[in-house]
Protein backbone atom coordinates (compact mmCIF):
# COMPACT_ATOMS: atom_id res chain seq x y z
CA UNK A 1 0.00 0.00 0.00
CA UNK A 2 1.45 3.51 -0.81
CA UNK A 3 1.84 5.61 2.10
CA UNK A 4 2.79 9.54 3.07
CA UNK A 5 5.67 9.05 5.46
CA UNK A 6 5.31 13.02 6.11
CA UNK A 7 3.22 15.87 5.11
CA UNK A 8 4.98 19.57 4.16
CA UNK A 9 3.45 22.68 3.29
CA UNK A 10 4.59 21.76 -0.35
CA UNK A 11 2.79 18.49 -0.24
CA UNK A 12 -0.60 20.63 1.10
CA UNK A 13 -0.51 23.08 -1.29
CA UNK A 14 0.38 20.53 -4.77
CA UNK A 15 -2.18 18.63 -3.69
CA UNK A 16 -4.31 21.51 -3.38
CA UNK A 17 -3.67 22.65 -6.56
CA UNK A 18 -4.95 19.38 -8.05
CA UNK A 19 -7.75 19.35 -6.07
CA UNK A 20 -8.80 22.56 -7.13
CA UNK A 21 -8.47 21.32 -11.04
CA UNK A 22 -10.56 18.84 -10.50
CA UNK A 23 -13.22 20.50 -9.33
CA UNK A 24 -13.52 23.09 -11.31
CA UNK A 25 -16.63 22.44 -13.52
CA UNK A 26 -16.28 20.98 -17.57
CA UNK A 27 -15.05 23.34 -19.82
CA UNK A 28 -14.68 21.23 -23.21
CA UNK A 29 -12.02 24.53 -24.51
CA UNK A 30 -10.24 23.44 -21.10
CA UNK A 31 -9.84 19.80 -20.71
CA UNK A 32 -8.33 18.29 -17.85
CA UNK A 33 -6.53 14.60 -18.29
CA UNK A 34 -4.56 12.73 -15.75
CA UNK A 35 -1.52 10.56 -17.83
CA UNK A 36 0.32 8.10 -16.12
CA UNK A 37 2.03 4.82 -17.99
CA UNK A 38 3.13 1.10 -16.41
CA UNK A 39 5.11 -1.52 -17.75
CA UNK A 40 3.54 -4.65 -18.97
CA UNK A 41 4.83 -7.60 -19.74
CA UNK A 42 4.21 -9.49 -23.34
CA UNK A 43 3.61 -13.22 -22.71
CA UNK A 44 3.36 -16.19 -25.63
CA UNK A 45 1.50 -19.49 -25.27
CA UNK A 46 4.49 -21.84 -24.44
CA UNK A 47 2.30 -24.48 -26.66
CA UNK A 48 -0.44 -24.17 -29.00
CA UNK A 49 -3.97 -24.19 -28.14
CA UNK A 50 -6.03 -26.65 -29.36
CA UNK A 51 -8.85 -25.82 -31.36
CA UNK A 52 -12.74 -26.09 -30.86
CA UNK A 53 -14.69 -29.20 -31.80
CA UNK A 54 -18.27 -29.92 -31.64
CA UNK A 55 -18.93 -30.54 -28.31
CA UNK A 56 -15.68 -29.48 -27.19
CA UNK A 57 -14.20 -25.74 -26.05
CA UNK A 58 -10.86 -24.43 -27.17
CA UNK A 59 -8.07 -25.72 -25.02
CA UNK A 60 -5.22 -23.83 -23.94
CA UNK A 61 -2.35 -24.18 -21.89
CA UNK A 62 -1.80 -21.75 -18.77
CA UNK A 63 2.16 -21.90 -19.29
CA UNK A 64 3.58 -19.04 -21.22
CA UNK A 65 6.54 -18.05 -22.50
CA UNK A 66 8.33 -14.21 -21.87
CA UNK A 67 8.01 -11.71 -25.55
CA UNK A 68 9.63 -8.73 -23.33
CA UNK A 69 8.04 -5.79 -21.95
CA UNK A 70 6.42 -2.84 -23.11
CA UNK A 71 5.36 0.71 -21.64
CA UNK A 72 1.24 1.39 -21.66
CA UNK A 73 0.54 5.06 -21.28
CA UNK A 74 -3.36 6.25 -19.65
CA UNK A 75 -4.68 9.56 -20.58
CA UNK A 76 -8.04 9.43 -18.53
CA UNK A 77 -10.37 12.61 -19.11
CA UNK A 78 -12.19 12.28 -15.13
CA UNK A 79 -15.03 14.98 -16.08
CA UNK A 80 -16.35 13.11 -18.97
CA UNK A 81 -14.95 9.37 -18.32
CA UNK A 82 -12.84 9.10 -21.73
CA UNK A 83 -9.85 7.40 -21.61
CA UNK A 84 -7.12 6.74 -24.70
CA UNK A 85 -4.33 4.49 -24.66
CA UNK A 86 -1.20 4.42 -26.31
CA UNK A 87 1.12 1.66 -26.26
CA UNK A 88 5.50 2.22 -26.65
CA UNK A 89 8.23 -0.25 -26.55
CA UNK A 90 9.63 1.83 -23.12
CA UNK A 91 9.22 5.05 -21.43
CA UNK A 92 11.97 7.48 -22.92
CA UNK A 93 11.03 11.42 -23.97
CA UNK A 94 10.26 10.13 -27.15
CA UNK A 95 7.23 7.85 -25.97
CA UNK A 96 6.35 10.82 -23.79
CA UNK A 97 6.32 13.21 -26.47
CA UNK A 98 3.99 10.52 -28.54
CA UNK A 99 1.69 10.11 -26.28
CA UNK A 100 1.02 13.63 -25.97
CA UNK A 101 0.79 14.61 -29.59
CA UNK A 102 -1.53 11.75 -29.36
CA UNK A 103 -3.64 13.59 -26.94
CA UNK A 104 -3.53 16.94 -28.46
CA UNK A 105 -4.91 15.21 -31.64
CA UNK A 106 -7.75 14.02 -29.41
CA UNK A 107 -8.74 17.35 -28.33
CA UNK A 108 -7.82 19.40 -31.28
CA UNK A 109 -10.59 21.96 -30.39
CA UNK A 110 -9.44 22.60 -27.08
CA UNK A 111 -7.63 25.65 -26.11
CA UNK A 112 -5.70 24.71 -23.28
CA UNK A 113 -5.11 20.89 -22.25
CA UNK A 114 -4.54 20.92 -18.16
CA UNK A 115 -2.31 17.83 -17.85
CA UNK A 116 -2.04 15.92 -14.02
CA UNK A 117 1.42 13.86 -14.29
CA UNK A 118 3.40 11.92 -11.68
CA UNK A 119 7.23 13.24 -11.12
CA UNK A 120 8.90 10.81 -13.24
CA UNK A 121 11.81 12.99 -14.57
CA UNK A 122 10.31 12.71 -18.57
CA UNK A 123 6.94 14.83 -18.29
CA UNK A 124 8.76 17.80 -18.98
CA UNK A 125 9.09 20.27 -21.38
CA UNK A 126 12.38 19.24 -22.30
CA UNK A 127 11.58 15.66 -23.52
CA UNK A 128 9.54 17.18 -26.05
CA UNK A 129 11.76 19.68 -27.17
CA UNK A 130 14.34 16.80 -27.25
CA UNK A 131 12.12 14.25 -29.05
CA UNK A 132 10.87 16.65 -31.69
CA UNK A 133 12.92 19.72 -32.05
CA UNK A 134 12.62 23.22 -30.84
CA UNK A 135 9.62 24.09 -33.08
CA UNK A 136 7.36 21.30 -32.74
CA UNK A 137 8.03 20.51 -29.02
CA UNK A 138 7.84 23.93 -27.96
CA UNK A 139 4.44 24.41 -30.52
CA UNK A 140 3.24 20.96 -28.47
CA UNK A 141 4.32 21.71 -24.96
CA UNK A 142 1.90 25.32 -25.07
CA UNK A 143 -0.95 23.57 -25.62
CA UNK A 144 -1.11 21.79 -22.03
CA UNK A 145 -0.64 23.52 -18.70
CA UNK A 146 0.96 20.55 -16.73
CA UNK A 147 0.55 19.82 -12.77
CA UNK A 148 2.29 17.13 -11.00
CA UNK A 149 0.59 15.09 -8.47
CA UNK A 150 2.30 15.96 -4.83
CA UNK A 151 5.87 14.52 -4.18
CA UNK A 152 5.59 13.06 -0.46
CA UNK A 153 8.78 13.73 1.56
CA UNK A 154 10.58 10.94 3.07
CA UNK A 155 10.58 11.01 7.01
CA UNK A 156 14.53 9.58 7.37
CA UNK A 157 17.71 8.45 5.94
CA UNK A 158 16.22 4.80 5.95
CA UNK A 159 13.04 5.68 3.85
CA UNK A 160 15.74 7.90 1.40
CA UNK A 161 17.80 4.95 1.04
CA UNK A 162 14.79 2.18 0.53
CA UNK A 163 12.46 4.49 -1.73
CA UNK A 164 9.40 5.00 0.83
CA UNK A 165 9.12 8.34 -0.74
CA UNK A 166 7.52 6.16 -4.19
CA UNK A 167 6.16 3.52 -2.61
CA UNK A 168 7.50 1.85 -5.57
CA UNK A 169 11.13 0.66 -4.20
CA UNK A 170 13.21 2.62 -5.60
CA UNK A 171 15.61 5.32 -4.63
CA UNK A 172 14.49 8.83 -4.09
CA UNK A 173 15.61 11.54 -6.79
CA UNK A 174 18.03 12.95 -3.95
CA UNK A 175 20.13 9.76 -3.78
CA UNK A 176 20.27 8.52 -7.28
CA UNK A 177 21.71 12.40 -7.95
């Protein structure tokens, strides 16, 4: 379960700040999407399945073998329920900057795109200007007014070291520099 070790004035007000997004009424000129991605894993049958007969279902095996991995990205629109999908081979700037063009194509109309992100260090400004050039990224980038989601602060050394802070296990942006 992910847990806030300790709660700082910064924490209040980002959170804040979201809260206040999301409850500002629709505005379909003003969007607001939360994006976040995970890694999946692609699996194979280990053996064929065997195929229907009369009188008989499919039959497949439940062993499987390992394809790799791949990154799935979540643009969910909370006001109105949409949600698109866009699947990468990883997570890099260039994914990033994908998945947002794809969501700027989705709301062409809008004005202004208000954007809720995590803090992973590539929903920034600079992967798209990285990813597509100057021009474009910058062109791309205006479009959304991003927010990230409050960081929490870790409470000691320990919970630096460990990665309480993510409640993911891994090290806190202070230690891996």
């Amino acid at each position: 379960m992910w847990c806030v070790p300790e709660i700082d004035q910064e924490f209040v007000v980002r959170m804040e700040d979201v809260l206040r997004l999301h409850a500002r009424p629709y505005r379909a000129s003003e969007p607001v999407v939360c994006l976040d991605e995970r890694p999946v894993q692609l699996l194979d049958p280990a053996r064929p399945s065997v195929p229907m007969k009369t009188g008989r279902v499919r039959r497949s095996d439940y062993e499987y073998v390992r394809a790799g991995t791949a990154n799935i990205f979540c643009i969910v629109e909370p006001k109105t329920g949409r949600r698109l999908t866009y699947a990468s081979a990883n997570r890099t700037e260039k994914a990033f900057a994908h998945a947002l063009y794809r969501v700027a194509r989705r709301y062409a109309a809008a004005r202004r795109i208000h954007m809720v992100v995590d803090n992973l260090n590539t929903h920034a400004k600079k992967s798209l200007t990285d990813a597509l050039g100057s021009a474009l990224g910058l062109r791309l980038w205006r479009r959304f007014k991003s927010m990230s989601s409050p960081r929490p602060v870790p409470t000691s050394v320990e919970d630096r070291a460990t990665g309480a802070d993510s409640g993911r296990g891994q090290l806190s942006a202070e230690i891996r520099g």
